[in-house]
C-alpha atoms as a PDB file:
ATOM      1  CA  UNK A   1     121.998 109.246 118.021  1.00  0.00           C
ATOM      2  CA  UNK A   2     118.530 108.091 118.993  1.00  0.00           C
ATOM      3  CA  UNK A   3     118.864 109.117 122.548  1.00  0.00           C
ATOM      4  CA  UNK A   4     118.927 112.676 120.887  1.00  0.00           C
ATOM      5  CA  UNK A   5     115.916 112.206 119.024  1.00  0.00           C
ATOM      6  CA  UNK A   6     113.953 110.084 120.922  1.00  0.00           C
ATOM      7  CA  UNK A   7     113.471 113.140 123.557  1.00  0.00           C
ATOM      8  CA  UNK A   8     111.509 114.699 120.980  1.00  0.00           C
ATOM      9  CA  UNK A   9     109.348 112.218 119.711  1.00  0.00           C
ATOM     10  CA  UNK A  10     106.404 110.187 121.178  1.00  0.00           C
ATOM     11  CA  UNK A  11     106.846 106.879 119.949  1.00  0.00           C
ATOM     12  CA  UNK A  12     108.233 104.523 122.790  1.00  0.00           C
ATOM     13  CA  UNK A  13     111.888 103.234 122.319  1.00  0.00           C
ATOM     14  CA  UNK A  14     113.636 100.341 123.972  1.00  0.00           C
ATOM     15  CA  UNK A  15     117.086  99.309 122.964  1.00  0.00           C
ATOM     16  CA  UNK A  16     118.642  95.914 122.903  1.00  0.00           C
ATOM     17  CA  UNK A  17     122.610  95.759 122.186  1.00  0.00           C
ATOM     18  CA  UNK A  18     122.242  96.578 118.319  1.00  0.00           C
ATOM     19  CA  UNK A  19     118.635  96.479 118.048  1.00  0.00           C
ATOM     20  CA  UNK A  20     115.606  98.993 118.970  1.00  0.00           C
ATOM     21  CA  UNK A  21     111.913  98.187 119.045  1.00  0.00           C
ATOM     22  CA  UNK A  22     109.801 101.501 118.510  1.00  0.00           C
ATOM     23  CA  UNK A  23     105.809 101.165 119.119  1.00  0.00           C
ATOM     24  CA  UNK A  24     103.394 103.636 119.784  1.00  0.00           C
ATOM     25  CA  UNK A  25      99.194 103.099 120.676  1.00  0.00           C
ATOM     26  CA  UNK A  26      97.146 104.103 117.561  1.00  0.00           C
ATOM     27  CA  UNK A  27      94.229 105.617 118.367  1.00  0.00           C
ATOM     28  CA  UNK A  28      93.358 107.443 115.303  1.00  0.00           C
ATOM     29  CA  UNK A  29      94.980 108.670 112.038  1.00  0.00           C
ATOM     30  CA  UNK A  30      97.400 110.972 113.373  1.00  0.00           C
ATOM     31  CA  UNK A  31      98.934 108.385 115.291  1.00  0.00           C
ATOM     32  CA  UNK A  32      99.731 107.059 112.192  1.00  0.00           C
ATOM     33  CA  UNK A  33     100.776 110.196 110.747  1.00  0.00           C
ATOM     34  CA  UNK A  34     103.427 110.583 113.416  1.00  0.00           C
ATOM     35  CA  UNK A  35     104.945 107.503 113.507  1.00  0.00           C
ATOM     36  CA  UNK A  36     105.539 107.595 110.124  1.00  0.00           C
ATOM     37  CA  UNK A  37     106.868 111.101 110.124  1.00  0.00           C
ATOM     38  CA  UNK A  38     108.896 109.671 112.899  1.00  0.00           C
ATOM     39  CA  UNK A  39     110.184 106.629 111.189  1.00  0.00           C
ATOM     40  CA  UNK A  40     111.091 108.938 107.769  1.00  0.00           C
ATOM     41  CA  UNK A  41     112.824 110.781 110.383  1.00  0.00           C
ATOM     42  CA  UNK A  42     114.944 108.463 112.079  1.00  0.00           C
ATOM     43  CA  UNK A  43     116.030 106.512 108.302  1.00  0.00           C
ATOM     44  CA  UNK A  44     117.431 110.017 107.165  1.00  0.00           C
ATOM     45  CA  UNK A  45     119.498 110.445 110.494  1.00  0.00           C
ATOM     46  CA  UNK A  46     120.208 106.580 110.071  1.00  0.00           C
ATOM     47  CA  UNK A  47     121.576 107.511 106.408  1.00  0.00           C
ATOM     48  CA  UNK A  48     123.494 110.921 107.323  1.00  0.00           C
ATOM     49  CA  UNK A  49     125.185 109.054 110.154  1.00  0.00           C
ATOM     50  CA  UNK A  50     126.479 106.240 108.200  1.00  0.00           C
ATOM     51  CA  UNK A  51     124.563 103.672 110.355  1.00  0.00           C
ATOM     52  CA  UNK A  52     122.750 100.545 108.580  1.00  0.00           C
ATOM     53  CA  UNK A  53     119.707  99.565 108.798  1.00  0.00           C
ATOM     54  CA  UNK A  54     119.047  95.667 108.080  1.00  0.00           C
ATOM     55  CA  UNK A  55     116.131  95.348 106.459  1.00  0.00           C
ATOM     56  CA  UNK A  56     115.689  92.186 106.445  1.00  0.00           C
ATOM     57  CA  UNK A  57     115.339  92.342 110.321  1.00  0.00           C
ATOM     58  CA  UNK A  58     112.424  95.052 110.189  1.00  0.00           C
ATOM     59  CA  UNK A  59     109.211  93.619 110.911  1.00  0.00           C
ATOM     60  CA  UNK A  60     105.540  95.156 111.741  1.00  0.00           C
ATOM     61  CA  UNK A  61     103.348  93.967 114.517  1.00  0.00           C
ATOM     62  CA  UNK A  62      99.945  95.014 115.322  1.00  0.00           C
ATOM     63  CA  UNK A  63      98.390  94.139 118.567  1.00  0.00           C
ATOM     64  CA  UNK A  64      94.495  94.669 119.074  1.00  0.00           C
ATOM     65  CA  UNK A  65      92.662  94.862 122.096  1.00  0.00           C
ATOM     66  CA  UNK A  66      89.875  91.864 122.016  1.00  0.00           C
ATOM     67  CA  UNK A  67      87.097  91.512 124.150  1.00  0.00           C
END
């Protein structure tokens, strides 16, 4: 399922056995705006597929450039 959707979607991907990471840069609001549009996305197909998503295991990083 995300290998469908992932080809039409900018966010970067990387799967691990049952577990995905999905980043993207943010350089400005729309960045924001698409990853979330993304991530809306990907819990309905999540939810019409049957497929659960723990959310106990969904966590948030931010990285910033320094210097």
């Amino acid at each position: 399922m995300l290998m469908i959707f992932e080809k039409n979607v900018d966010s970067n991907i990387r799967l691990f056995a049952d577990d995905c990471i999905i980043y993207r840069k943010i350089k400005d609001s729309s960045d924001i705006d698409n990853l979330q549009t993304y991530l809306s996305r990907l819990e309905e197909l999540t939810a019409e597929n049957e497929i659960k998503i723990i959310r106990g295991k969904v966590k948030q990083h931010v990285l910033k450039k320094t210097g």
